[in-house]
PDB file of N, CA and C in Angstrom:
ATOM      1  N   UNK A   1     106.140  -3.653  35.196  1.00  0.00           N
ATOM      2  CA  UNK A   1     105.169  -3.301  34.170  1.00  0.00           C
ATOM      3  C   UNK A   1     105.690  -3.814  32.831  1.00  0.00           C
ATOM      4  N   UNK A   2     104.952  -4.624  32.204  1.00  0.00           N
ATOM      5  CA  UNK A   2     105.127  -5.335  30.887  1.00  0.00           C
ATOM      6  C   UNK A   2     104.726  -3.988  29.937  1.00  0.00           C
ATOM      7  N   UNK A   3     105.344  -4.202  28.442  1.00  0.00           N
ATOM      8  CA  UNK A   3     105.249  -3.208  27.203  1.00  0.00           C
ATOM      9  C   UNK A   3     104.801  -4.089  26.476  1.00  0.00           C
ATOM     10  N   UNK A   4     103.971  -3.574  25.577  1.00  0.00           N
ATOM     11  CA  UNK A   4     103.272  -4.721  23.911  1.00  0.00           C
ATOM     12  C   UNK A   4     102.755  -3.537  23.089  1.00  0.00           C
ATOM     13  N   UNK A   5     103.450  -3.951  21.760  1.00  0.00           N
ATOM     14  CA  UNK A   5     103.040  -2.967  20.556  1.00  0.00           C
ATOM     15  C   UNK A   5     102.089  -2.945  20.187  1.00  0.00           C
ATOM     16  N   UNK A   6     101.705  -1.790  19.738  1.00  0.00           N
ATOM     17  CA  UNK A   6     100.293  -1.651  19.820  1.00  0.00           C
ATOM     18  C   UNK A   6      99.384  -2.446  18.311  1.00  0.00           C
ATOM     19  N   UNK A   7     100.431  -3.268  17.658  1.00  0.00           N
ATOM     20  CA  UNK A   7      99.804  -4.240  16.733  1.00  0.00           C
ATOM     21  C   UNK A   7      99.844  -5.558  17.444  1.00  0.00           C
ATOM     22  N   UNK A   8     100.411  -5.770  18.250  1.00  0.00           N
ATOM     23  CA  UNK A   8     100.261  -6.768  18.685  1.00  0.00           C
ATOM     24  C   UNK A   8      99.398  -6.324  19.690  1.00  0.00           C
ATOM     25  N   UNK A   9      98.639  -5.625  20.304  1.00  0.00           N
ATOM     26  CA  UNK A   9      98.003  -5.426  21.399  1.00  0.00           C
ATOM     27  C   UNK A   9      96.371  -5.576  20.315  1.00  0.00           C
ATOM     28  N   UNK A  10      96.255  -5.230  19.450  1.00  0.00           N
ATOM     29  CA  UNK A  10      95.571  -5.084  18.348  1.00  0.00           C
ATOM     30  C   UNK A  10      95.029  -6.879  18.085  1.00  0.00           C
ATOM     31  N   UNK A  11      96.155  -7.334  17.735  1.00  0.00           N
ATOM     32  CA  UNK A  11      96.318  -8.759  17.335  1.00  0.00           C
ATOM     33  C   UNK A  11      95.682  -9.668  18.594  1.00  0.00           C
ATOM     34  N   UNK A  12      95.710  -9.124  19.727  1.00  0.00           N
ATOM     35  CA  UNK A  12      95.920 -10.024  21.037  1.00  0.00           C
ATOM     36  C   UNK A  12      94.865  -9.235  22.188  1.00  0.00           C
ATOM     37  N   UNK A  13      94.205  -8.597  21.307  1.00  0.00           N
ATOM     38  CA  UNK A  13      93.223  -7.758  22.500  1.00  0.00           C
ATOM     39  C   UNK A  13      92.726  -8.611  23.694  1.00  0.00           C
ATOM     40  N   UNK A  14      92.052  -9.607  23.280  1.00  0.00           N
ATOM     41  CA  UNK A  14      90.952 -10.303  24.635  1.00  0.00           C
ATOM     42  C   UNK A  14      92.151 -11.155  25.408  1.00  0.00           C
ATOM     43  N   UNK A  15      93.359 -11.888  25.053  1.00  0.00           N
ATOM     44  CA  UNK A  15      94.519 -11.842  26.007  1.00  0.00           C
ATOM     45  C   UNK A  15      94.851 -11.122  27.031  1.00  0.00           C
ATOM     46  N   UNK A  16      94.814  -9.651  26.406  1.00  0.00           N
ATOM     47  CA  UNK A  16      95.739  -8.645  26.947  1.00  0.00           C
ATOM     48  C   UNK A  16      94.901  -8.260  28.033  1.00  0.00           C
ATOM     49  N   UNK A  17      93.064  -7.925  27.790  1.00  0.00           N
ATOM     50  CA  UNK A  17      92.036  -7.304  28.429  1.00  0.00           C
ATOM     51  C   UNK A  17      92.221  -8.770  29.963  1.00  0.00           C
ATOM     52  N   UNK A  18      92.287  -9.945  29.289  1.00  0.00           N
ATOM     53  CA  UNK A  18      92.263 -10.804  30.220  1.00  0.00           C
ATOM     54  C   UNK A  18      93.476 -10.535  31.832  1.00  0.00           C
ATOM     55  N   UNK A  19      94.635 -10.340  30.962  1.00  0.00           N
ATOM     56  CA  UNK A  19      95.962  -9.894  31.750  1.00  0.00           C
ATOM     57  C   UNK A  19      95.715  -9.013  32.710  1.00  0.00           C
ATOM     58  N   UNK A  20      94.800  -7.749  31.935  1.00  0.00           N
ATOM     59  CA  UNK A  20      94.642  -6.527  33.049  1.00  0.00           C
ATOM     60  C   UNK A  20      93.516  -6.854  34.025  1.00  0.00           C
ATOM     61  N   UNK A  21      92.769  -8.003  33.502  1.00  0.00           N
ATOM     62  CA  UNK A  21      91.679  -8.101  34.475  1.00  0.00           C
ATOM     63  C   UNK A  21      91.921  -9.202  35.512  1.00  0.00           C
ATOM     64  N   UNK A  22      93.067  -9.603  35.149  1.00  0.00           N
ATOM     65  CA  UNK A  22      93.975 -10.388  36.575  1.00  0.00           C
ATOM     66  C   UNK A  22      94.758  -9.343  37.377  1.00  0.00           C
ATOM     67  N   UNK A  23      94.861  -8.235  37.276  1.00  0.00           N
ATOM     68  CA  UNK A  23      95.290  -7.091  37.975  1.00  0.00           C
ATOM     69  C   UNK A  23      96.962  -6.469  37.549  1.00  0.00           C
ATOM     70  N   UNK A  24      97.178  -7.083  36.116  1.00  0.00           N
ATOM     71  CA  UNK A  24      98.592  -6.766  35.625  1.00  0.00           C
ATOM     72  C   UNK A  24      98.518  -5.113  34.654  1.00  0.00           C
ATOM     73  N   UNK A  25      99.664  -4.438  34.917  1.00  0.00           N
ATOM     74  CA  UNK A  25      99.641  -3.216  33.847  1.00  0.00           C
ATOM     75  C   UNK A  25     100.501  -3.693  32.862  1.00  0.00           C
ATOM     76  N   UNK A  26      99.616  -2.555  31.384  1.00  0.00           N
ATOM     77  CA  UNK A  26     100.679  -2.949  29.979  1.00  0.00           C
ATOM     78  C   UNK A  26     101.288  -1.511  29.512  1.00  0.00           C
ATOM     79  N   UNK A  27     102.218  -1.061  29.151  1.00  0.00           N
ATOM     80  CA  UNK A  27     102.188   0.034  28.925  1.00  0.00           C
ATOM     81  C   UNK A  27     102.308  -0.221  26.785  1.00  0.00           C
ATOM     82  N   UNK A  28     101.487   0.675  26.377  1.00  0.00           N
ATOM     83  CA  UNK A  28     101.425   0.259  24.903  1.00  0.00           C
ATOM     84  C   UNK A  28     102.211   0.950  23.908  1.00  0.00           C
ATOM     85  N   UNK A  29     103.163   0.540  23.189  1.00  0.00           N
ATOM     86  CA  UNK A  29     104.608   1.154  22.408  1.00  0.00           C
ATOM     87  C   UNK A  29     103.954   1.413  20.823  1.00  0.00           C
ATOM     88  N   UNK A  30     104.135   2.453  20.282  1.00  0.00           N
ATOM     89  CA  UNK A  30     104.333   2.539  19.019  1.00  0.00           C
ATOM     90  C   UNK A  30     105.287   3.383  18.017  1.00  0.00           C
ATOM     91  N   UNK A  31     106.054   2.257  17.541  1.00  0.00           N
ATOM     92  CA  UNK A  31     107.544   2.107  17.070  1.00  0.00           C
ATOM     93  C   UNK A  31     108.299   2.577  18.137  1.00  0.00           C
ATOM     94  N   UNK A  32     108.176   1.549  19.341  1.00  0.00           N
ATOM     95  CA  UNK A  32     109.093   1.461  20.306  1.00  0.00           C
ATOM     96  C   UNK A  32     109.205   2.950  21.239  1.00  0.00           C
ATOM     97  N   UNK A  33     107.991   3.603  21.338  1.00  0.00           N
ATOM     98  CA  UNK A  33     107.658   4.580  22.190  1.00  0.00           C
ATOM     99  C   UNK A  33     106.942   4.487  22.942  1.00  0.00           C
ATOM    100  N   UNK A  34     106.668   4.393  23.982  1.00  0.00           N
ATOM    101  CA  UNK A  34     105.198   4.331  24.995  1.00  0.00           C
ATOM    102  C   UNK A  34     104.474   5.524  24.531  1.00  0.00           C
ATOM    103  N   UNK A  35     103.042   5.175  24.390  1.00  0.00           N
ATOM    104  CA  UNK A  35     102.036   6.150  24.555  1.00  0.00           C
ATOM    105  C   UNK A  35     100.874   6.124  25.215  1.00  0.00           C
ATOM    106  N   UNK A  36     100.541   4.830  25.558  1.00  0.00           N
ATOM    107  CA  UNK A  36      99.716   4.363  26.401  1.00  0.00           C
ATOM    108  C   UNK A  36      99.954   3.652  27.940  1.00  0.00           C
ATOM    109  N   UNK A  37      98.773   3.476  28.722  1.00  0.00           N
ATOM    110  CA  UNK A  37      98.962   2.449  29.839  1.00  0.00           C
ATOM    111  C   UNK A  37      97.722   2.002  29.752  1.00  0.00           C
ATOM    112  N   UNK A  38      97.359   1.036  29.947  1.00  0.00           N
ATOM    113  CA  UNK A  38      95.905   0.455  30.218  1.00  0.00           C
ATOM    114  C   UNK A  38      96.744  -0.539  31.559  1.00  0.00           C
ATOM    115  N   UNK A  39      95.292  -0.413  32.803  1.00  0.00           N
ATOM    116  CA  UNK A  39      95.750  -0.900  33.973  1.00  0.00           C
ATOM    117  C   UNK A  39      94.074  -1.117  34.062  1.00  0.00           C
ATOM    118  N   UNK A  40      94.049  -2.304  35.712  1.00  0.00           N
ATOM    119  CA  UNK A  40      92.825  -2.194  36.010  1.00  0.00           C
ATOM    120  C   UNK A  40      92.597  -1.070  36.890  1.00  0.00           C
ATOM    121  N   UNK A  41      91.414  -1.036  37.015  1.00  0.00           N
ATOM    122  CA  UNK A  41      90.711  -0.229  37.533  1.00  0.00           C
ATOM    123  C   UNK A  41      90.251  -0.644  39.478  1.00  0.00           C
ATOM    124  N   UNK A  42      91.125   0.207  39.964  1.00  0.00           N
ATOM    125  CA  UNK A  42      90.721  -0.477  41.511  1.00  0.00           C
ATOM    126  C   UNK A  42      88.873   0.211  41.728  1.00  0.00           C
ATOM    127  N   UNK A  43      88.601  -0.442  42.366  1.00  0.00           N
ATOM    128  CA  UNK A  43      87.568  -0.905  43.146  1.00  0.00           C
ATOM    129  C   UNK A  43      87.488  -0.107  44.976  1.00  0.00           C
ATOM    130  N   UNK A  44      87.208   1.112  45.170  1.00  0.00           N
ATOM    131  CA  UNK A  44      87.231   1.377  46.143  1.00  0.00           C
ATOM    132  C   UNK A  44      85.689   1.341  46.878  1.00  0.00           C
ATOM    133  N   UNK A  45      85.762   0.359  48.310  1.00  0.00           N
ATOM    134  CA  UNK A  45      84.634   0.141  49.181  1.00  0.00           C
ATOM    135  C   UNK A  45      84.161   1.607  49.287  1.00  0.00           C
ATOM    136  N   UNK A  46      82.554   1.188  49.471  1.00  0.00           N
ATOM    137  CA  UNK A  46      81.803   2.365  49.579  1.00  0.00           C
ATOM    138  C   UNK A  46      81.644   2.266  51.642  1.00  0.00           C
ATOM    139  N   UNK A  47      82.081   3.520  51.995  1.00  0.00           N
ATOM    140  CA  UNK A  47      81.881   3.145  53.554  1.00  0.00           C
ATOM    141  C   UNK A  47      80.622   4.190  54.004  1.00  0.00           C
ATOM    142  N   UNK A  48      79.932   3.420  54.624  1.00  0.00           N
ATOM    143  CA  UNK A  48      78.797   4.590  54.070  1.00  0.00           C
ATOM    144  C   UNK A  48      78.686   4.880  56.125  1.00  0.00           C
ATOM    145  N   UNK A  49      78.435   6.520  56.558  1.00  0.00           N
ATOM    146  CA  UNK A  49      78.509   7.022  57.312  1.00  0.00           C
ATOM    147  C   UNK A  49      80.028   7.649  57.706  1.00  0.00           C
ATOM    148  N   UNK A  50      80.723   7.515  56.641  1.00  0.00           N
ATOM    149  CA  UNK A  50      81.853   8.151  56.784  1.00  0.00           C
ATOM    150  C   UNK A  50      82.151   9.801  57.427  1.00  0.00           C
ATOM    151  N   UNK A  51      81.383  10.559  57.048  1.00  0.00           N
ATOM    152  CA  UNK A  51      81.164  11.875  57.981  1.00  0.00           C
ATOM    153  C   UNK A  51      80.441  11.762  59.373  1.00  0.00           C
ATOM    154  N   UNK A  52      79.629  10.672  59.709  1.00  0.00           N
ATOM    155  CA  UNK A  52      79.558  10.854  60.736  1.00  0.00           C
ATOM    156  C   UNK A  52      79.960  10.844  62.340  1.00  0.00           C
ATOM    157  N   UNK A  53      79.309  12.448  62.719  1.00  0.00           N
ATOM    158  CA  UNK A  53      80.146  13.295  63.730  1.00  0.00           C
ATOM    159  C   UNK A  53      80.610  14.415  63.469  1.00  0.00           C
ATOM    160  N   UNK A  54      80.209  14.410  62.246  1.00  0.00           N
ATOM    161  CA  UNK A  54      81.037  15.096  61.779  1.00  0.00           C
ATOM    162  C   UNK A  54      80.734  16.989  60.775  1.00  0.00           C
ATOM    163  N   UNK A  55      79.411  16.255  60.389  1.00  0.00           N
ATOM    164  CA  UNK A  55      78.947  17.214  59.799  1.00  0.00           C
ATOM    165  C   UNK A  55      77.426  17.578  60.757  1.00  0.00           C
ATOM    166  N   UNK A  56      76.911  18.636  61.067  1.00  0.00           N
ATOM    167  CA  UNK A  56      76.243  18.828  61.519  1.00  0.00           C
ATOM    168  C   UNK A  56      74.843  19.098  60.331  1.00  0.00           C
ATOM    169  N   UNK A  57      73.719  18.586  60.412  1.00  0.00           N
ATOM    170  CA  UNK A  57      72.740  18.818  59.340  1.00  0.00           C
ATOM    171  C   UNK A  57      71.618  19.251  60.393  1.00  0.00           C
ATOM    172  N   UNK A  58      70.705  20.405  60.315  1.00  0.00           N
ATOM    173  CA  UNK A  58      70.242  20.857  61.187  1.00  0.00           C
ATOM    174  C   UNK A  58      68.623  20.481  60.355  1.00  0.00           C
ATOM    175  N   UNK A  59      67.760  20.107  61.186  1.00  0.00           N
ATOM    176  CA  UNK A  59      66.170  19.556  61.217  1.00  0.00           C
ATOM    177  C   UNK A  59      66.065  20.486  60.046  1.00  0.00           C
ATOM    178  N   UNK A  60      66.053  21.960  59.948  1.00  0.00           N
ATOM    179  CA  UNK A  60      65.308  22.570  59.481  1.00  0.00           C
ATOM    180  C   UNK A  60      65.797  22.380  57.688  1.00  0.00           C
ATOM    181  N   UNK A  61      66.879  21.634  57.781  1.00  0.00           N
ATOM    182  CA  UNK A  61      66.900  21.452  55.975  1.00  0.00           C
ATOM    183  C   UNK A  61      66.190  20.688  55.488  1.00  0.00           C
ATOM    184  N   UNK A  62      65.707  19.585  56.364  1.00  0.00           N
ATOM    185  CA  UNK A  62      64.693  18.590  55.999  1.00  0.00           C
ATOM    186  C   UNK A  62      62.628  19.220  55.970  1.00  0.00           C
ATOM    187  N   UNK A  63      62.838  20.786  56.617  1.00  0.00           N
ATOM    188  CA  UNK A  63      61.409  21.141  56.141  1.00  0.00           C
ATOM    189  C   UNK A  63      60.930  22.200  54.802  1.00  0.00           C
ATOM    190  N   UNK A  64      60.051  21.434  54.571  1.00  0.00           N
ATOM    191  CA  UNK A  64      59.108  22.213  53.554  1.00  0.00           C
ATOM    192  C   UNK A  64      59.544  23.413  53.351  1.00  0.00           C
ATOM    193  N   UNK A  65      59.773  23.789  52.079  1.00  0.00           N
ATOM    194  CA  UNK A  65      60.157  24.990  51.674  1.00  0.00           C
ATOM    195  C   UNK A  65      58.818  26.325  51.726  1.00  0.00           C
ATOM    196  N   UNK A  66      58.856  27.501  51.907  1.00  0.00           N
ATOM    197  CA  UNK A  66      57.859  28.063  52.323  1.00  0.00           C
ATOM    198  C   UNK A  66      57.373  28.946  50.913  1.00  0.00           C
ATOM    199  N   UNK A  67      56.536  29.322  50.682  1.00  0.00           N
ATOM    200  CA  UNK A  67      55.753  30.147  49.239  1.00  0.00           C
ATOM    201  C   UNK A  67      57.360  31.230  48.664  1.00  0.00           C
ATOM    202  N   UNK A  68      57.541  32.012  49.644  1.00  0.00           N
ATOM    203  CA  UNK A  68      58.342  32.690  49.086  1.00  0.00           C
ATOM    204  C   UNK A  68      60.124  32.203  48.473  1.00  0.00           C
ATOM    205  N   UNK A  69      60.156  30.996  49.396  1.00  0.00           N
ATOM    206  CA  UNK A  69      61.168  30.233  48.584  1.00  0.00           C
ATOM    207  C   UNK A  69      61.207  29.445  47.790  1.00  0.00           C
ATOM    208  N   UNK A  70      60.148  28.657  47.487  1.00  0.00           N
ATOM    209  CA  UNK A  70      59.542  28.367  45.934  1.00  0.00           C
ATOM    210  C   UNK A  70      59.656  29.345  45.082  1.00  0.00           C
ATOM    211  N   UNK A  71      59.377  30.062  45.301  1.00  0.00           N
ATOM    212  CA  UNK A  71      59.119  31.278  44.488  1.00  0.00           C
ATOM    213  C   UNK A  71      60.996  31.267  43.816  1.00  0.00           C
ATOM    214  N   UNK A  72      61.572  31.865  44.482  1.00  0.00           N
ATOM    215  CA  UNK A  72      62.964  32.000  44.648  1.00  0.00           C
ATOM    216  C   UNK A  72      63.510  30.515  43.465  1.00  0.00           C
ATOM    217  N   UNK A  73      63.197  29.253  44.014  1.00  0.00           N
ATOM    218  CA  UNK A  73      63.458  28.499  43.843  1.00  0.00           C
ATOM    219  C   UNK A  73      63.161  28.032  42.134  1.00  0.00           C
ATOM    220  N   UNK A  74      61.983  27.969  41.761  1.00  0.00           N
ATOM    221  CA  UNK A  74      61.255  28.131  40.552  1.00  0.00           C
ATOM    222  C   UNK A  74      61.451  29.501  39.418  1.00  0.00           C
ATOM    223  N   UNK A  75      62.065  30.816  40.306  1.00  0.00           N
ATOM    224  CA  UNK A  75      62.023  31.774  38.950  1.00  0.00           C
ATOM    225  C   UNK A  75      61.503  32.455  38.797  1.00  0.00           C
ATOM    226  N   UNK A  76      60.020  32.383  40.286  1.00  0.00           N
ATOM    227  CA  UNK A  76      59.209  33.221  39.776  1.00  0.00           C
ATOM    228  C   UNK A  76      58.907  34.315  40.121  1.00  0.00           C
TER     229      UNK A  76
END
């Protein structure tokens, strides 16, 4: 992990943004202290059916709600 002061990070922004967006971390010093990190940001795949098997969803959540649970539902 590379360090750059935070005037020079200032001075050198679209460099630096470039660096992290090649997948490098900076950690950012002022008067030779870290106080920052700027890193990229991973990217995690969306896997879609991941619960399934797993969760059971039963027909009846998918029907029509009935007068008295509207009711419930709305407040009134």
């Amino acid at each position: 992990m590379n360090s750059i002061d935070v005037q020079d990070w200032l001075r050198r922004f679209n460099e630096v943004l470039a660096r992290v967006e090649t997948g490098e971390t900076l950690t950012i010093m002022r008067n030779g202290v870290v106080f920052a990190e700027i890193r990229p940001l991973t990217q995690q795949p969306v896997k879609l059916g991941a619960f399934e098997g797993e969760i059971d969803v039963p027909d009846s959540a998918f029907a029509p709600l009935t007068p008295a649970e509207m009711k419930v539902w709305y407040g009134e």
